[in-house]
C-alpha atoms as a PDB file:
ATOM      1  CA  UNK A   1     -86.383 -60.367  93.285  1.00  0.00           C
ATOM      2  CA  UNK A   2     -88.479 -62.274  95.501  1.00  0.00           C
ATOM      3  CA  UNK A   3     -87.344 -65.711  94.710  1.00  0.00           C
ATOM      4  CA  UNK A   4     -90.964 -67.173  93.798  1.00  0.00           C
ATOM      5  CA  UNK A   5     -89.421 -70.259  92.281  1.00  0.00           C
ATOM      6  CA  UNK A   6     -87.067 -71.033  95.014  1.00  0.00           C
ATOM      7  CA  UNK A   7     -90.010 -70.626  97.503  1.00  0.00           C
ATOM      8  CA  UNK A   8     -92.274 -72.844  95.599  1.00  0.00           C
ATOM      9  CA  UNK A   9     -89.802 -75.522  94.672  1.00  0.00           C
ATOM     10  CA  UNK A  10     -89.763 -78.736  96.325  1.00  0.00           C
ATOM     11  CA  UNK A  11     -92.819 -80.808  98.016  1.00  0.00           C
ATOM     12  CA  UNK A  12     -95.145 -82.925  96.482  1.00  0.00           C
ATOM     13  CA  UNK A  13     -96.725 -81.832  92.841  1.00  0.00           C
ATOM     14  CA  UNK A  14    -100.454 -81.478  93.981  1.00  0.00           C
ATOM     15  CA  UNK A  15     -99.567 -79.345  97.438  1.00  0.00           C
ATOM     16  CA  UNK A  16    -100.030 -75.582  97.805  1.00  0.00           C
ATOM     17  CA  UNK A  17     -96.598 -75.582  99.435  1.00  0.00           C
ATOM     18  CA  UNK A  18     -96.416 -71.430  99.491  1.00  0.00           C
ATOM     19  CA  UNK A  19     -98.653 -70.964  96.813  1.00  0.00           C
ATOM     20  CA  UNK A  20    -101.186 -69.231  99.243  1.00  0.00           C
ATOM     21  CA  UNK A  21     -98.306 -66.780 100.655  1.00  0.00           C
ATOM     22  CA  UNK A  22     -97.674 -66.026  97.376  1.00  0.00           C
ATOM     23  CA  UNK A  23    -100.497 -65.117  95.997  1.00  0.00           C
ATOM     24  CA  UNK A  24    -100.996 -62.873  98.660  1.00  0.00           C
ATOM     25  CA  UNK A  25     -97.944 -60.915  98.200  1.00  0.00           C
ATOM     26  CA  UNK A  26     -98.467 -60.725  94.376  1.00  0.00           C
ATOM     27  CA  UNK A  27    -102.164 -59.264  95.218  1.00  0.00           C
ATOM     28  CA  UNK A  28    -100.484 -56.450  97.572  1.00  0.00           C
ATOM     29  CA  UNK A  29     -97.444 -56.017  95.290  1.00  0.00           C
ATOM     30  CA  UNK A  30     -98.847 -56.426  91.392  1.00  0.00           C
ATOM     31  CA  UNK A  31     -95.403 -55.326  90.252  1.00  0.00           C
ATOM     32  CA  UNK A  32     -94.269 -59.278  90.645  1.00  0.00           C
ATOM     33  CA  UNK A  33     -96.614 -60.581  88.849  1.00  0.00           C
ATOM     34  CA  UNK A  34     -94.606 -61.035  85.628  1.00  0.00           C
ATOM     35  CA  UNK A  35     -91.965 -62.483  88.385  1.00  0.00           C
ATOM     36  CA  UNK A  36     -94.056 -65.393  88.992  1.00  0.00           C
ATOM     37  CA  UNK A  37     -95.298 -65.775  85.116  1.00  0.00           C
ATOM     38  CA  UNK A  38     -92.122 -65.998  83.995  1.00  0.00           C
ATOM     39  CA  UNK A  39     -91.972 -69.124  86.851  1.00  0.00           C
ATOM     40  CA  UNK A  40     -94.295 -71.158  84.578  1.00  0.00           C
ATOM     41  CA  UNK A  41     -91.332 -71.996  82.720  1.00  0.00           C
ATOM     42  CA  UNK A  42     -89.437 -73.443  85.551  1.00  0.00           C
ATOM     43  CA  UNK A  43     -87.482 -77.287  84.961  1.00  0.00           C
ATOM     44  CA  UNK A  44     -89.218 -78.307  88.594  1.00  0.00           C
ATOM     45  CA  UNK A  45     -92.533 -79.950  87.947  1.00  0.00           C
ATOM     46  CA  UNK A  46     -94.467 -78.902  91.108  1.00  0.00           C
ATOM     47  CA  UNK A  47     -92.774 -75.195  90.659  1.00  0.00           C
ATOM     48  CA  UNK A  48     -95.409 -75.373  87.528  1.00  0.00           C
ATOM     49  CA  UNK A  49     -98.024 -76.742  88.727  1.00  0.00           C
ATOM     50  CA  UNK A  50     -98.168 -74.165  91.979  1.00  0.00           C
ATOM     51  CA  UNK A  51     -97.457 -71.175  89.567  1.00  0.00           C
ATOM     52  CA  UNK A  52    -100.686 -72.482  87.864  1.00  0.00           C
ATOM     53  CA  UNK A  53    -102.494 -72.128  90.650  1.00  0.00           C
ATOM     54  CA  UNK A  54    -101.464 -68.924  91.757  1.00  0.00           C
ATOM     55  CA  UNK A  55    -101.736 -67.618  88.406  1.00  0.00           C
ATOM     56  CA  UNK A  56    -105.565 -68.765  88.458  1.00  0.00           C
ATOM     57  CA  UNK A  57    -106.256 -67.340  92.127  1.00  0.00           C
ATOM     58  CA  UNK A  58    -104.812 -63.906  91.311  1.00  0.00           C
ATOM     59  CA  UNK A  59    -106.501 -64.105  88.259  1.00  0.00           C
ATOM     60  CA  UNK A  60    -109.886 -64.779  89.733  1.00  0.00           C
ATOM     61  CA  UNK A  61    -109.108 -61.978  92.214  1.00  0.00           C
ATOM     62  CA  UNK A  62    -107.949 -59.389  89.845  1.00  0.00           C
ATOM     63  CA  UNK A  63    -108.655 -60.330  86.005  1.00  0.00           C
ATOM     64  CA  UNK A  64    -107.238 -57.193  84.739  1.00  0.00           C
ATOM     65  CA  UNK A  65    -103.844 -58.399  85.943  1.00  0.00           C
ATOM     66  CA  UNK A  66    -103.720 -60.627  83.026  1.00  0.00           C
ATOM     67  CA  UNK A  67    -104.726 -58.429  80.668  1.00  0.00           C
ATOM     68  CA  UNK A  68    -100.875 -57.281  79.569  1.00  0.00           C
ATOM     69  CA  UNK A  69     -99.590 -60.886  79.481  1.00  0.00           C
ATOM     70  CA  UNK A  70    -102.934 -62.170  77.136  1.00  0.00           C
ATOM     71  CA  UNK A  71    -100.425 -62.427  74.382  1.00  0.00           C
ATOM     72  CA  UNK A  72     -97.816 -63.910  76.352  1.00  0.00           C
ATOM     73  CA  UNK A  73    -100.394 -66.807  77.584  1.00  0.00           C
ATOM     74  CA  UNK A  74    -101.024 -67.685  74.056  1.00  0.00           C
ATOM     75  CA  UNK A  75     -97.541 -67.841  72.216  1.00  0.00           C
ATOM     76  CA  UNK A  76     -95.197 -68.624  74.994  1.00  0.00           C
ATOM     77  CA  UNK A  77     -97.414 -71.125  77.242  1.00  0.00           C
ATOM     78  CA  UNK A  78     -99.166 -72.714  74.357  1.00  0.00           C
ATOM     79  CA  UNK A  79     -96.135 -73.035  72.403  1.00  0.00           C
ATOM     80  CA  UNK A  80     -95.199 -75.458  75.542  1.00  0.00           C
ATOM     81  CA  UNK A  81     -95.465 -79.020  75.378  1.00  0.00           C
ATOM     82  CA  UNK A  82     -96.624 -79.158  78.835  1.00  0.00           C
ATOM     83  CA  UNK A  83     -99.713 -80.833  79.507  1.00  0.00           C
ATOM     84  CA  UNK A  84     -99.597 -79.440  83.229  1.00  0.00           C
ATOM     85  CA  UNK A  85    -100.248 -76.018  82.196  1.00  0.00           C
ATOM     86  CA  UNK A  86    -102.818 -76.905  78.879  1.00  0.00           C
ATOM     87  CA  UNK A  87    -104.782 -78.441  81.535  1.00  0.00           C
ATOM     88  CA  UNK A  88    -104.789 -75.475  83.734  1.00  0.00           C
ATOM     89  CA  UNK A  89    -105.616 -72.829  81.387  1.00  0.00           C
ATOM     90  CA  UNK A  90    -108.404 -74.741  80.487  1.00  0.00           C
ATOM     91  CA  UNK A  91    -109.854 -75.191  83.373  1.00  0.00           C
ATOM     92  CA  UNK A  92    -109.289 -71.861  84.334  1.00  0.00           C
ATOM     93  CA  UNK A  93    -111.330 -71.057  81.264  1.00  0.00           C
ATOM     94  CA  UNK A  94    -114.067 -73.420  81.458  1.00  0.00           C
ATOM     95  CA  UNK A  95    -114.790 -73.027  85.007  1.00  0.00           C
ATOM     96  CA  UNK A  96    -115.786 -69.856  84.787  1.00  0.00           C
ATOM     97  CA  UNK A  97    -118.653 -70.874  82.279  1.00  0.00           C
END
């Protein structure tokens, strides 16, 4: 495992901490990306809010990334009450209009 949440824990909410050195490694190494996904579920606050913006810079990079966890994004992250990650995915989705 490559300990994405442990690497993106701590710091302020709104920083990219290690989101950027993450990303990166996800893009060479597409294998981990349902490592960080499954991060988006972490109890730490700015742990969700960087996974979030990975999620949409990999995305933007390589849409068909997100193709196998489409069903994933809509039970298990809209099933959340978090209003972190709403906001995200819609911005992710109406910023590309």
């Amino acid at each position: 495992m490559r300990n994405f949440e442990g690497r993106l824990t701590g710091g302020h909410p709104n920083s990219l901490g290690n989101t950027i050195e993450v990303v990166e490694e996800v893009l060479a190494n597409i294998d981990s990306f349902d490592e960080l996904f499954n991060c988006q579920f972490s109890s730490d606050e700015a742990v969700k809010l960087q996974v979030s913006n990975a999620l949409k810079r990999i995305c933007k990079e390589k849409e068909d990334l997100l193709v196998p966890f489409l069903g994933r994004f809509l039970s298990e992250i809209t099933a959340t009450a978090e209003t972190s990650i709403h906001w995200s995915l819609f911005f992710n989705r109406s910023s590309r209009n």
